[in-house]
PDB file of N, CA and C in Angstrom:
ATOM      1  N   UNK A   1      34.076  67.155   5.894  1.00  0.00           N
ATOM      2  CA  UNK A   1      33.357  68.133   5.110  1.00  0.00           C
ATOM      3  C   UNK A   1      31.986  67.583   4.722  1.00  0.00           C
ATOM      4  N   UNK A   2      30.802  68.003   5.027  1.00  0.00           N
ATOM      5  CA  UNK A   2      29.925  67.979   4.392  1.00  0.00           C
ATOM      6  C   UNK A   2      28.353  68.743   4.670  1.00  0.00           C
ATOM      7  N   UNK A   3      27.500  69.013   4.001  1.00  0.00           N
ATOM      8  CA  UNK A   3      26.290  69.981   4.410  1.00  0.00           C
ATOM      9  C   UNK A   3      25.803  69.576   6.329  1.00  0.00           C
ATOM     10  N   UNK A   4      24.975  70.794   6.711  1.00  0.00           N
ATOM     11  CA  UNK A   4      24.626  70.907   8.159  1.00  0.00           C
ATOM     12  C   UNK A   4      23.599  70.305   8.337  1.00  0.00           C
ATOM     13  N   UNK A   5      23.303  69.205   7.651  1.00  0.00           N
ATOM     14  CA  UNK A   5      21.412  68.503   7.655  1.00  0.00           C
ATOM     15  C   UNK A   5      21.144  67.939   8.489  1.00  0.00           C
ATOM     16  N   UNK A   6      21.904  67.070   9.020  1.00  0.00           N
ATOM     17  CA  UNK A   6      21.833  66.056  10.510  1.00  0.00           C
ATOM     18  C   UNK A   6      21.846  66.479  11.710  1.00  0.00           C
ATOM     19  N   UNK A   7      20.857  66.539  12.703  1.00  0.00           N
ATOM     20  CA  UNK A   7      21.257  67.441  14.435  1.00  0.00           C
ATOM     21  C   UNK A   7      20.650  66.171  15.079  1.00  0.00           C
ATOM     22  N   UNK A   8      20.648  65.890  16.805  1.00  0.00           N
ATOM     23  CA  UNK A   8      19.980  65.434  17.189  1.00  0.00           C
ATOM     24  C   UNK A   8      20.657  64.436  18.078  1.00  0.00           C
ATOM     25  N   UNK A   9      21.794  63.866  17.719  1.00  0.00           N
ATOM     26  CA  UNK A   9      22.217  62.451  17.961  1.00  0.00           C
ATOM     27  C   UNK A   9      22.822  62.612  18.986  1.00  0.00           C
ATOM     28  N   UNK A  10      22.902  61.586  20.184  1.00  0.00           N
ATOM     29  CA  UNK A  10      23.422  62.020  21.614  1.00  0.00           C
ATOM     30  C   UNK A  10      23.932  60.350  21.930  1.00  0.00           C
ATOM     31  N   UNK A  11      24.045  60.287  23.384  1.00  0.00           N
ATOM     32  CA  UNK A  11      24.653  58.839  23.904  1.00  0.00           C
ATOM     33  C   UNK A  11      23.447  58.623  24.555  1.00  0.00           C
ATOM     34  N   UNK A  12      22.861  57.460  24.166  1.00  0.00           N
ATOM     35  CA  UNK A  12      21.808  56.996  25.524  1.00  0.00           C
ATOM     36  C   UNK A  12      21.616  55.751  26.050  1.00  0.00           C
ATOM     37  N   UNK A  13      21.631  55.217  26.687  1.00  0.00           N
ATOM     38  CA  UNK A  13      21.370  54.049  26.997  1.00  0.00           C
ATOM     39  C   UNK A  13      20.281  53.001  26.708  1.00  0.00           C
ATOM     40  N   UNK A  14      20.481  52.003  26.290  1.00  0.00           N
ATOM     41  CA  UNK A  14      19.563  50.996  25.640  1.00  0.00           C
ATOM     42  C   UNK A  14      18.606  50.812  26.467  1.00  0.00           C
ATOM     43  N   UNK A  15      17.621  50.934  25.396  1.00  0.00           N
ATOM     44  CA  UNK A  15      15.622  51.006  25.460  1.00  0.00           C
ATOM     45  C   UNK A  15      15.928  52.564  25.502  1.00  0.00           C
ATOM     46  N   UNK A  16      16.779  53.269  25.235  1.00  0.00           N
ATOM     47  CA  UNK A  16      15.899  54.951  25.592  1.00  0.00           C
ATOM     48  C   UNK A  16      15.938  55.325  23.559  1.00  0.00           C
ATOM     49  N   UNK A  17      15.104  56.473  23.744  1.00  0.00           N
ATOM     50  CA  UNK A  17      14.888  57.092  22.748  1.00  0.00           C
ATOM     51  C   UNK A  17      15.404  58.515  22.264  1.00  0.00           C
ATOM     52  N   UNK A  18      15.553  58.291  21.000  1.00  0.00           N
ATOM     53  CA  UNK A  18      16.355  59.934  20.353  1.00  0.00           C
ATOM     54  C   UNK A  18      15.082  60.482  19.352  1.00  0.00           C
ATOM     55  N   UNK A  19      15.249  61.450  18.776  1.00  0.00           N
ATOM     56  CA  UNK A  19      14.682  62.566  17.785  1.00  0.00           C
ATOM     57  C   UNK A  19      15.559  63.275  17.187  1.00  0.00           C
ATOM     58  N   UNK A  20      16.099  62.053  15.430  1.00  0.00           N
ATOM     59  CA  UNK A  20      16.867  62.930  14.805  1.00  0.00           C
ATOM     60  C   UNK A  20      16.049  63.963  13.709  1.00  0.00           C
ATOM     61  N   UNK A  21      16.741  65.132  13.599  1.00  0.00           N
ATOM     62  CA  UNK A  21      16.414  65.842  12.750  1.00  0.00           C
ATOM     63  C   UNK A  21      17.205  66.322  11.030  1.00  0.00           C
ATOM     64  N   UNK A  22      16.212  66.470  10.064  1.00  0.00           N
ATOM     65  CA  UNK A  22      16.921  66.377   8.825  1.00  0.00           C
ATOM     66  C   UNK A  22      16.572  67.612   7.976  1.00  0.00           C
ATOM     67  N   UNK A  23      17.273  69.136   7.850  1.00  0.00           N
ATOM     68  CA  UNK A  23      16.620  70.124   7.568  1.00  0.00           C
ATOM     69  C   UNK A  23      17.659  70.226   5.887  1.00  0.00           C
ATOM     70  N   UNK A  24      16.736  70.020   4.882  1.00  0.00           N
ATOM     71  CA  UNK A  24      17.471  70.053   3.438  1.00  0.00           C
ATOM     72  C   UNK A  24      17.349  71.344   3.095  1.00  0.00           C
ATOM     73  N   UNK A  25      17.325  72.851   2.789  1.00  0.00           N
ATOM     74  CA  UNK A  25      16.161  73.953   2.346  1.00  0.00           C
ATOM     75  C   UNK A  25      15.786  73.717   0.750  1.00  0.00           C
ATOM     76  N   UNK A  26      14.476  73.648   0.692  1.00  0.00           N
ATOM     77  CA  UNK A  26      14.144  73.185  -0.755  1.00  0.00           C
ATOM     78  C   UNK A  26      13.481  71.866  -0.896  1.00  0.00           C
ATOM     79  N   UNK A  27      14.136  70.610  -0.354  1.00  0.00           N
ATOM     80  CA  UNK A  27      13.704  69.851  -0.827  1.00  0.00           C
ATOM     81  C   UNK A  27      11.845  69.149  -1.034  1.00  0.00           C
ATOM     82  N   UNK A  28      11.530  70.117   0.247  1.00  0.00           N
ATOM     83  CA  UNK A  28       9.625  69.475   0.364  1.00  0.00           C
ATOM     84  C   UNK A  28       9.116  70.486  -1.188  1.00  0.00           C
ATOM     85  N   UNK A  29       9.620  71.514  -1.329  1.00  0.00           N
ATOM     86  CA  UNK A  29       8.749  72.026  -2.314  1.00  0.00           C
ATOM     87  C   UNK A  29       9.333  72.086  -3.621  1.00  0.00           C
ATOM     88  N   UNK A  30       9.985  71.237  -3.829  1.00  0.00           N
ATOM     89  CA  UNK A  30      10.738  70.664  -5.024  1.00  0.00           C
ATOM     90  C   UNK A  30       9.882  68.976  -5.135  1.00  0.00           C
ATOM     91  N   UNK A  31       9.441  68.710  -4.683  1.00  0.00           N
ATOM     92  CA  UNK A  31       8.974  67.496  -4.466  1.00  0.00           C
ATOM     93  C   UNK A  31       9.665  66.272  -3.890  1.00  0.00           C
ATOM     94  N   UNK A  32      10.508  66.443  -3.182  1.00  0.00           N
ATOM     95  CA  UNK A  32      11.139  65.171  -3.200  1.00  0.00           C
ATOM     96  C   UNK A  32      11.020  64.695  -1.858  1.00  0.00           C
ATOM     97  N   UNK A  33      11.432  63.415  -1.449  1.00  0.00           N
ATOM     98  CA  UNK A  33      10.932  62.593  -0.423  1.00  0.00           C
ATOM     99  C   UNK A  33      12.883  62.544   0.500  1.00  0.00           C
ATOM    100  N   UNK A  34      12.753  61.370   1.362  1.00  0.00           N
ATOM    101  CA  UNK A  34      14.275  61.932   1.944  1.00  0.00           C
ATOM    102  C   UNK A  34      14.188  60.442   2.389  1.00  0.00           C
ATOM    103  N   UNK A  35      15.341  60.053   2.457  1.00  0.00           N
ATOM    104  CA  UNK A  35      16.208  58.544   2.501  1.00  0.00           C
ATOM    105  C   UNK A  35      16.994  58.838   3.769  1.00  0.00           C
ATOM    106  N   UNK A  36      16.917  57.894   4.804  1.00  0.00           N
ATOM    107  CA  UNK A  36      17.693  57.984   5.730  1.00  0.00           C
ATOM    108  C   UNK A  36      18.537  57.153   5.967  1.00  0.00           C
ATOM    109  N   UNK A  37      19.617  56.898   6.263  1.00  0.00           N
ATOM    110  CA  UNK A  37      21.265  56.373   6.259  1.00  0.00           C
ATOM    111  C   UNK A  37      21.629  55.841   7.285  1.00  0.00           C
ATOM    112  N   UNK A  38      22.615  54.747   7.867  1.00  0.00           N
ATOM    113  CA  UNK A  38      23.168  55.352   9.379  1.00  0.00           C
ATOM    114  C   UNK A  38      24.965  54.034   8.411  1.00  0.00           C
ATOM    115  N   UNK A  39      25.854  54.124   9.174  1.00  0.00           N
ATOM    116  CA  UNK A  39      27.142  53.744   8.714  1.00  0.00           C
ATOM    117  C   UNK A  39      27.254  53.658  10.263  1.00  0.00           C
ATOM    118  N   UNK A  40      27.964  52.193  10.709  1.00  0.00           N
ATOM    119  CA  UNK A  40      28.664  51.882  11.511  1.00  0.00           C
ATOM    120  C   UNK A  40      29.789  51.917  11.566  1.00  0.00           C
ATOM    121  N   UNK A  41      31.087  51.383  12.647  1.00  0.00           N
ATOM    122  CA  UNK A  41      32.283  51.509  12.804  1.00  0.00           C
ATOM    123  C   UNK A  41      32.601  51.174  11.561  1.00  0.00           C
ATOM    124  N   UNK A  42      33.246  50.940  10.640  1.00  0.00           N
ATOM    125  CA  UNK A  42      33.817  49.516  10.128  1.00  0.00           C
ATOM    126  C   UNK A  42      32.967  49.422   8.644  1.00  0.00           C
ATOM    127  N   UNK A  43      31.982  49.966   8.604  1.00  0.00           N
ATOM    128  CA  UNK A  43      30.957  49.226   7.395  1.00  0.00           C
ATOM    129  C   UNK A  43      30.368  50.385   6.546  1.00  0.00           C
ATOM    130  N   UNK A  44      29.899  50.013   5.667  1.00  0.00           N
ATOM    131  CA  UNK A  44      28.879  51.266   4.932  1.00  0.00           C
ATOM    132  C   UNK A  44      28.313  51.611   5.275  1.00  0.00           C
ATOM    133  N   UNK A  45      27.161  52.527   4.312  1.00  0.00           N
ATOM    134  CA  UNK A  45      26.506  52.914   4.850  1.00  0.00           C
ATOM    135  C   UNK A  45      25.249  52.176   4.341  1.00  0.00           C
ATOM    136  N   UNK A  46      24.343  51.847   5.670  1.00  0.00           N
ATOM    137  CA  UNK A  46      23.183  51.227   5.371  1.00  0.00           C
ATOM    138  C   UNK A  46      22.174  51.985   5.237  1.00  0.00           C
ATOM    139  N   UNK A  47      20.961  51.692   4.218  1.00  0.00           N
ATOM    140  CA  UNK A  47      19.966  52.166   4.667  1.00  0.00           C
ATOM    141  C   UNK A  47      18.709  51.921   5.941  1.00  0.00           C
ATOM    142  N   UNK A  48      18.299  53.088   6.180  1.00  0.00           N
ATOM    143  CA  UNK A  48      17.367  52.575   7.188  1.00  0.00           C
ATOM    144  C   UNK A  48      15.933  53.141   6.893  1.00  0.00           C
ATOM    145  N   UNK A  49      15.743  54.037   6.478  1.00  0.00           N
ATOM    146  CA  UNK A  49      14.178  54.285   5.966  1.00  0.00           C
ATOM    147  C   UNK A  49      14.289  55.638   4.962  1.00  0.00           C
ATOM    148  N   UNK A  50      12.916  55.728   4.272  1.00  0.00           N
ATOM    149  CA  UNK A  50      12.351  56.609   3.268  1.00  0.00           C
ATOM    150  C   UNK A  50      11.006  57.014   3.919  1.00  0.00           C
ATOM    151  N   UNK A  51      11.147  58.584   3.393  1.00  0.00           N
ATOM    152  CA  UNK A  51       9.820  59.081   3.368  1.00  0.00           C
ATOM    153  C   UNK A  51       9.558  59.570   2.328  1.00  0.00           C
ATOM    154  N   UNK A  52       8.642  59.673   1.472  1.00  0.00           N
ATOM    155  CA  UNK A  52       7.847  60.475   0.060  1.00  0.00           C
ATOM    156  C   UNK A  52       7.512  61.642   0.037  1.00  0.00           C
ATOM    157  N   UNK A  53       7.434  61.940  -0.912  1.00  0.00           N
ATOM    158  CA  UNK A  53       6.527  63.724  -0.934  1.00  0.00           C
ATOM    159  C   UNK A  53       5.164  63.635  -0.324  1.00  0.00           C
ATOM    160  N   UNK A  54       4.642  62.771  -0.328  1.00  0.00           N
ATOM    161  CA  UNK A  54       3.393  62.561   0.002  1.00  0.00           C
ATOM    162  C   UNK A  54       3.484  62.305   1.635  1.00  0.00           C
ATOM    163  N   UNK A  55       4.123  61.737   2.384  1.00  0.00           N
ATOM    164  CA  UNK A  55       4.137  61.489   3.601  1.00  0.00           C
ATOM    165  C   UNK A  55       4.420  60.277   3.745  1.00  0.00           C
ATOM    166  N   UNK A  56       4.421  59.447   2.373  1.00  0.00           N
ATOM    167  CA  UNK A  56       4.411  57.378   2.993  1.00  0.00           C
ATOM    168  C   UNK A  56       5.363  57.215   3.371  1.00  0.00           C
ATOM    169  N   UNK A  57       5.681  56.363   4.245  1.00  0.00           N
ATOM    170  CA  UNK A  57       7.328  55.621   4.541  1.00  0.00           C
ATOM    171  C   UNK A  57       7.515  54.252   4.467  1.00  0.00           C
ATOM    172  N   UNK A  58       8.670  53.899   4.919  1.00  0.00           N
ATOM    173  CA  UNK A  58       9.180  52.270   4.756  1.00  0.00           C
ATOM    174  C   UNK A  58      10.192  52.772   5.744  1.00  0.00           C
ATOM    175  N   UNK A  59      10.358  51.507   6.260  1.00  0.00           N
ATOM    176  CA  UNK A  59      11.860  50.765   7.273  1.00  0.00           C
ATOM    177  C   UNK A  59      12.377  49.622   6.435  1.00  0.00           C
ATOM    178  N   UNK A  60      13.837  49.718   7.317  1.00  0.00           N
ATOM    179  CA  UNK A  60      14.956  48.493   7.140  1.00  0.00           C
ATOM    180  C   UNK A  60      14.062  47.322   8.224  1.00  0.00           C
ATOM    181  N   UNK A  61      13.892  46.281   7.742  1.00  0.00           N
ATOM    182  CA  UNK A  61      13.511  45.291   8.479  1.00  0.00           C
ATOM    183  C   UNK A  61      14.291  45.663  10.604  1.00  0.00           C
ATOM    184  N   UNK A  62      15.375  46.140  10.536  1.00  0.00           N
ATOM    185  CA  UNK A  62      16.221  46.006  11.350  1.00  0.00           C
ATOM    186  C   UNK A  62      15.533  47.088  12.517  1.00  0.00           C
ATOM    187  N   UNK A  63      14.824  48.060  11.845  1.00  0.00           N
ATOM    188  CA  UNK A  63      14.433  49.130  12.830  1.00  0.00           C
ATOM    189  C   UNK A  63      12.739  49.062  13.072  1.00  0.00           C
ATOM    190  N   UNK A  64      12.286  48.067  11.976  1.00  0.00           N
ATOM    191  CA  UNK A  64      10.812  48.389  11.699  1.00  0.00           C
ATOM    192  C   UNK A  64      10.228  48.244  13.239  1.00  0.00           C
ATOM    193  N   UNK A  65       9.105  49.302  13.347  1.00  0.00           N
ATOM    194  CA  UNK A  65       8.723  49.156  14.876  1.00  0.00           C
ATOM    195  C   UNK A  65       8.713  49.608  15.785  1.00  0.00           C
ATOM    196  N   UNK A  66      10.215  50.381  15.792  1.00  0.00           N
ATOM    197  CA  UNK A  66      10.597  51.054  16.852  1.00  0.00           C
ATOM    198  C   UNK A  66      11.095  52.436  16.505  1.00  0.00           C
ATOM    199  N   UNK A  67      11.254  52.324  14.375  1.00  0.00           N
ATOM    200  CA  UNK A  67      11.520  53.976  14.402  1.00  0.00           C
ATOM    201  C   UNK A  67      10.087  54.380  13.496  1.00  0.00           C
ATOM    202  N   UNK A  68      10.281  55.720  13.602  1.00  0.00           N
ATOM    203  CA  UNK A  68       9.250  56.377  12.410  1.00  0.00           C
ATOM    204  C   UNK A  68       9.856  58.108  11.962  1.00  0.00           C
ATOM    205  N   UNK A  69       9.354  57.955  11.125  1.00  0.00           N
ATOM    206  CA  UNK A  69       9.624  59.292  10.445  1.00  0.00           C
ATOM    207  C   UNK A  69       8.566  60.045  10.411  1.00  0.00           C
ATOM    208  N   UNK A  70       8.334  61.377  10.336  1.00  0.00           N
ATOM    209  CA  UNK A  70       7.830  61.975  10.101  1.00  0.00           C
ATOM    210  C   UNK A  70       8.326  63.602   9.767  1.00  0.00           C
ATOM    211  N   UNK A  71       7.113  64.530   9.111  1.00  0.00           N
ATOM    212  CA  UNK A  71       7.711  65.782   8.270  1.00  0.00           C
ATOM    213  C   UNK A  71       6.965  66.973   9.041  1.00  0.00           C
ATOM    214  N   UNK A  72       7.712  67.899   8.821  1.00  0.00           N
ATOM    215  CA  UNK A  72       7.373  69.246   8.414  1.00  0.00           C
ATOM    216  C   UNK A  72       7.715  70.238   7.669  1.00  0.00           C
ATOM    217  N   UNK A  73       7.261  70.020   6.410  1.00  0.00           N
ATOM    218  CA  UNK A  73       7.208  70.268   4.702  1.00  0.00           C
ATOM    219  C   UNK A  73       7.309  72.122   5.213  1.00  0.00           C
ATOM    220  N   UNK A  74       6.803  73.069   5.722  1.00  0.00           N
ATOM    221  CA  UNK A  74       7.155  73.865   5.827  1.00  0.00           C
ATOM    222  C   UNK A  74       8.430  74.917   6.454  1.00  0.00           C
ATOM    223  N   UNK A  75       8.794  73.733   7.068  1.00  0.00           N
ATOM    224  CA  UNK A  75      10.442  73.857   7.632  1.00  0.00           C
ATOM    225  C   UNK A  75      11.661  72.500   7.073  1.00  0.00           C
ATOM    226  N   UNK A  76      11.056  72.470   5.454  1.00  0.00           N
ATOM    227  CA  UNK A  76      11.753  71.415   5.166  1.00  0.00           C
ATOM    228  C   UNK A  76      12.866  70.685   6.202  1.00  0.00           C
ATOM    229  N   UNK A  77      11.558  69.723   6.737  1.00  0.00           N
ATOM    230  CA  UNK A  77      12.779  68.964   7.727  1.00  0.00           C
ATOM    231  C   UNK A  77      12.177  67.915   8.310  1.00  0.00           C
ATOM    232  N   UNK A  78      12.862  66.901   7.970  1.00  0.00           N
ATOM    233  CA  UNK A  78      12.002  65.412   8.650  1.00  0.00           C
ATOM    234  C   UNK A  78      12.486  65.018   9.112  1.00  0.00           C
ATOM    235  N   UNK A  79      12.138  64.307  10.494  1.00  0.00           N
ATOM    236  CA  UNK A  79      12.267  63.810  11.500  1.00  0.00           C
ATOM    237  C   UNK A  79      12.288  62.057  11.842  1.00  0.00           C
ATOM    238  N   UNK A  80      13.188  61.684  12.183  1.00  0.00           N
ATOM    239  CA  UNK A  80      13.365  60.451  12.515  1.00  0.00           C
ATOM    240  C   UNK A  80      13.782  59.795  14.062  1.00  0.00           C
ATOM    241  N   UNK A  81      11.913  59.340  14.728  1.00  0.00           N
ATOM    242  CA  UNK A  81      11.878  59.385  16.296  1.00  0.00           C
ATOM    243  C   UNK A  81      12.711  57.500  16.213  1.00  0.00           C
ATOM    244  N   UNK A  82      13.291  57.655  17.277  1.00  0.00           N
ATOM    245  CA  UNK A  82      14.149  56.599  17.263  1.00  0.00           C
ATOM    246  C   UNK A  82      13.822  55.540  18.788  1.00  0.00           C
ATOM    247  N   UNK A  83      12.995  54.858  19.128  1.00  0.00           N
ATOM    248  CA  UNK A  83      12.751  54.217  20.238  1.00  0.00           C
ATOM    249  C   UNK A  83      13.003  52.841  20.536  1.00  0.00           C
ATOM    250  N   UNK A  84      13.062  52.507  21.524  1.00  0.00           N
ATOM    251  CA  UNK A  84      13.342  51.354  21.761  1.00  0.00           C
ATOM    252  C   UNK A  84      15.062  50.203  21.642  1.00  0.00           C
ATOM    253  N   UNK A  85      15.996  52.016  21.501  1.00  0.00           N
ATOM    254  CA  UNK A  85      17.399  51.735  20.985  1.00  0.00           C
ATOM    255  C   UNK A  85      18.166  50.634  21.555  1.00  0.00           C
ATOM    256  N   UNK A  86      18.907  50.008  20.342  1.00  0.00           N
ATOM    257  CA  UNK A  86      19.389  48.660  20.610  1.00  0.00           C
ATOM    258  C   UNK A  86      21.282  48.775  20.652  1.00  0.00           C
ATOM    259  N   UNK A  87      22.028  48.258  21.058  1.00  0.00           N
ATOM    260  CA  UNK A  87      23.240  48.567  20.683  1.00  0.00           C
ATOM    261  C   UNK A  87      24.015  48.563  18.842  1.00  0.00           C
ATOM    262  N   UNK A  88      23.208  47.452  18.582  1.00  0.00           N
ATOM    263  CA  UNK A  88      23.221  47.834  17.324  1.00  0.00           C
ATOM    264  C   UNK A  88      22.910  49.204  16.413  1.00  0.00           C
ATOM    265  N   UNK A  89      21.909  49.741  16.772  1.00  0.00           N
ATOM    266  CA  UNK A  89      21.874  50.988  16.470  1.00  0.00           C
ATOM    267  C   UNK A  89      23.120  52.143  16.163  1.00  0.00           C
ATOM    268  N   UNK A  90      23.785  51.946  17.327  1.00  0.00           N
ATOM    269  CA  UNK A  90      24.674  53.056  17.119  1.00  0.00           C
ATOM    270  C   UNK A  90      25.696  52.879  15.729  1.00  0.00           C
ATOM    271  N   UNK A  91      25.702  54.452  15.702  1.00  0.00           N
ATOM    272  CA  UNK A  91      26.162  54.217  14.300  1.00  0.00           C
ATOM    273  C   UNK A  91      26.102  55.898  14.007  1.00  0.00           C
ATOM    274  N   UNK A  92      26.483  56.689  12.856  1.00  0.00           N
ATOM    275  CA  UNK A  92      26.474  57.750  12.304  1.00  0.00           C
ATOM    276  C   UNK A  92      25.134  57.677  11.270  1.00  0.00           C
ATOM    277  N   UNK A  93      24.274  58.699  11.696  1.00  0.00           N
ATOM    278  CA  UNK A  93      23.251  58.484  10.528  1.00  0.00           C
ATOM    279  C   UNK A  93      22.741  59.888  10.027  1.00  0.00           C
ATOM    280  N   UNK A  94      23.079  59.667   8.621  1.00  0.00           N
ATOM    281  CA  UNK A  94      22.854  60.613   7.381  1.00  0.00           C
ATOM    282  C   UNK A  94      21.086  60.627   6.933  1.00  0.00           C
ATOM    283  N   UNK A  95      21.074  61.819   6.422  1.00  0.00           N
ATOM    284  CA  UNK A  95      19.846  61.887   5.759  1.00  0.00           C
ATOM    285  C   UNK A  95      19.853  62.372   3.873  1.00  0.00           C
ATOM    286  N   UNK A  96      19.631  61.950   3.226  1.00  0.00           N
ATOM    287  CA  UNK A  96      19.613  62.508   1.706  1.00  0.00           C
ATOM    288  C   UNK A  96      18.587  62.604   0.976  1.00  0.00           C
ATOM    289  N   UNK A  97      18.378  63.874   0.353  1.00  0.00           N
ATOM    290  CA  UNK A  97      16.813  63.621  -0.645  1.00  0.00           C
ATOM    291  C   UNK A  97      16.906  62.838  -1.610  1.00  0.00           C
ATOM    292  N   UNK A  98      15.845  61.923  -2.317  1.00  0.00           N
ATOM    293  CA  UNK A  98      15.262  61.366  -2.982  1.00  0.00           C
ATOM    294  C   UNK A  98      14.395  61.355  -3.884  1.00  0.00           C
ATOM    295  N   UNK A  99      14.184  61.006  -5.142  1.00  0.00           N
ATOM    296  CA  UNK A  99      13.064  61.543  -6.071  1.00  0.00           C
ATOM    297  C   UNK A  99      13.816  61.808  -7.220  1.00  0.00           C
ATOM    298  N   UNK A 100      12.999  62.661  -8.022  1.00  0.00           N
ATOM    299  CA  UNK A 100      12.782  62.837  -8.994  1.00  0.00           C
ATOM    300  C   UNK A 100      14.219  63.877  -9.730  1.00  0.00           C
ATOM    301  N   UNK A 101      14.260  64.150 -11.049  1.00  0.00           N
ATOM    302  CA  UNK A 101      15.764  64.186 -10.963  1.00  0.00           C
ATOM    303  C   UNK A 101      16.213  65.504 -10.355  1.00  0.00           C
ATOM    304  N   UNK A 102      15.624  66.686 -10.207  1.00  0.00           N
ATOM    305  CA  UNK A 102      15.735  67.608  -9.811  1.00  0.00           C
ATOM    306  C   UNK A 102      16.048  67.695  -7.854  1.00  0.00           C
ATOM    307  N   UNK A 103      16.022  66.228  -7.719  1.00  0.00           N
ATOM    308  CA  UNK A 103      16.342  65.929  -6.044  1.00  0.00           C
ATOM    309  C   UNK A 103      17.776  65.776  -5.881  1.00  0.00           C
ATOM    310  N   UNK A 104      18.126  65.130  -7.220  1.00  0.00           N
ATOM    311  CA  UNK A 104      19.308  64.703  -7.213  1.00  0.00           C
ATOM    312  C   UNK A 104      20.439  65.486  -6.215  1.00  0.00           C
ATOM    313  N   UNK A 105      21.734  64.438  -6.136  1.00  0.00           N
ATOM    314  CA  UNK A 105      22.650  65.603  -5.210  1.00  0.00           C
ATOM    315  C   UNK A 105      23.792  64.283  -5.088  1.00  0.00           C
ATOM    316  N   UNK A 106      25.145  65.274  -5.249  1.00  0.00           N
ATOM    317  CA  UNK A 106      25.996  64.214  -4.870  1.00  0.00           C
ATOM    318  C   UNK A 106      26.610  64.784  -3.308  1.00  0.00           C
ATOM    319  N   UNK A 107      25.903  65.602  -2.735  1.00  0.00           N
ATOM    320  CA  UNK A 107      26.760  65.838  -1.036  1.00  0.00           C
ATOM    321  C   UNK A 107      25.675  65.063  -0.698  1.00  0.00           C
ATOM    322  N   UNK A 108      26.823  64.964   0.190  1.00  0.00           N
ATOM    323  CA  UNK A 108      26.382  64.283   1.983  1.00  0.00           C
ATOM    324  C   UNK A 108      25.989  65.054   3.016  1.00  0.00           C
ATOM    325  N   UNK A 109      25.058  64.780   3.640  1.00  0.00           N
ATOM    326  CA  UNK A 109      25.156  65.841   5.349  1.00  0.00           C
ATOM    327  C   UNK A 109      26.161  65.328   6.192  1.00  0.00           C
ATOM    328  N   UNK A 110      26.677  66.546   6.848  1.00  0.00           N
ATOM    329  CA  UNK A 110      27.853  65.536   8.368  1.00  0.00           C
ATOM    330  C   UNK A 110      27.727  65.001   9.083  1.00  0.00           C
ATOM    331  N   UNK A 111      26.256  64.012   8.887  1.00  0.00           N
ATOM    332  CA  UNK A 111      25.854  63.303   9.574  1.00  0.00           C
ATOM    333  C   UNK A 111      25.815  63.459  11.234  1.00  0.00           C
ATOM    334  N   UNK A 112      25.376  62.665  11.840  1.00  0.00           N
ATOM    335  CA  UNK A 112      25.254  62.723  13.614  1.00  0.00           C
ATOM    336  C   UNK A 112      25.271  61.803  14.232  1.00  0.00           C
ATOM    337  N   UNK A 113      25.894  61.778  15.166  1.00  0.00           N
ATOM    338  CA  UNK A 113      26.459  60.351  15.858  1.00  0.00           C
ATOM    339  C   UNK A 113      25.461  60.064  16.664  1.00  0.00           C
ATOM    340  N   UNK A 114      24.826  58.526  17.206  1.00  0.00           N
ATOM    341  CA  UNK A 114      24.111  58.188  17.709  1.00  0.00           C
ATOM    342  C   UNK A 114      25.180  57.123  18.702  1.00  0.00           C
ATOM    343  N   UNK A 115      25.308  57.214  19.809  1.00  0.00           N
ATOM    344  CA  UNK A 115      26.034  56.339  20.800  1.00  0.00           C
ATOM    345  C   UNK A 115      24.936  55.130  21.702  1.00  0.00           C
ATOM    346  N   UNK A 116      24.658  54.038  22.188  1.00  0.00           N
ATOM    347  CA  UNK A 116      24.333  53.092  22.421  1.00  0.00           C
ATOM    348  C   UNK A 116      24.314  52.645  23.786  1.00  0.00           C
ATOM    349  N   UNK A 117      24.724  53.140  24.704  1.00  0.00           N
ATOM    350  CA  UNK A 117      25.562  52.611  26.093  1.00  0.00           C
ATOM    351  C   UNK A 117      24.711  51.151  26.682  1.00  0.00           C
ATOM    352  N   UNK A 118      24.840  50.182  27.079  1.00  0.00           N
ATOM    353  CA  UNK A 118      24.408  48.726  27.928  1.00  0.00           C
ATOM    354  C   UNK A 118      24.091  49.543  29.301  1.00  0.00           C
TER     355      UNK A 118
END
């Protein structure tokens, strides 16, 4: 069970690239920025990057480089281009808004599987 926010995630083979997508409705014009997730077999869930209301971002040391985020505030929905995929990567990865308290939220999206293949 959880919200429809996550699309995108497929099987690809290492060095290829994905384009996940993260559609919240509300959250760009509420102000809030969006935190991106991914949970492996076995483990939590880690973080892997933020974007702001404003557009700034940050990475997990682990991805810096090879991912980026980016928005389109009028189709509340940000995007996370994924290149240079490593087997590590794979994993289930969530997206959640961030900010200010009116961002707040205790659901999850049903996240989207990202597969790895050698």
């Amino acid at each position: 069970q959880g919200q429809l926010w996550e699309s995108g995630g497929d099987s690809v083979q290492a060095g290829g690239s994905l384009r996940l997508s993260c559609t919240v409705p509300g959250f760009s014009s509420k102000g809030c920025g969006m935190n991106w997730y991914r949970q492996r077999a076995g483990n939590q869930r880690e973080w892997v990057s933020n974007v702001d209301t404003y557009g700034n971002t940050i990475y997990a040391d682990s991805v810096k480089g090879r991912f980026s985020i980016s928005q389109d505030k009028a189709k509340d929905t940000v995007y996370l281009q994924m290149n240079s995929l490593k087997p590590d990567d794979a994993a289930m990865y969530y997206c959640k808004p961030v900010g200010r308290f009116w961002c707040a939220t205790d659901d999850w999206g049903q996240g989207t599987q990202v597969t790895v293949s050698s």
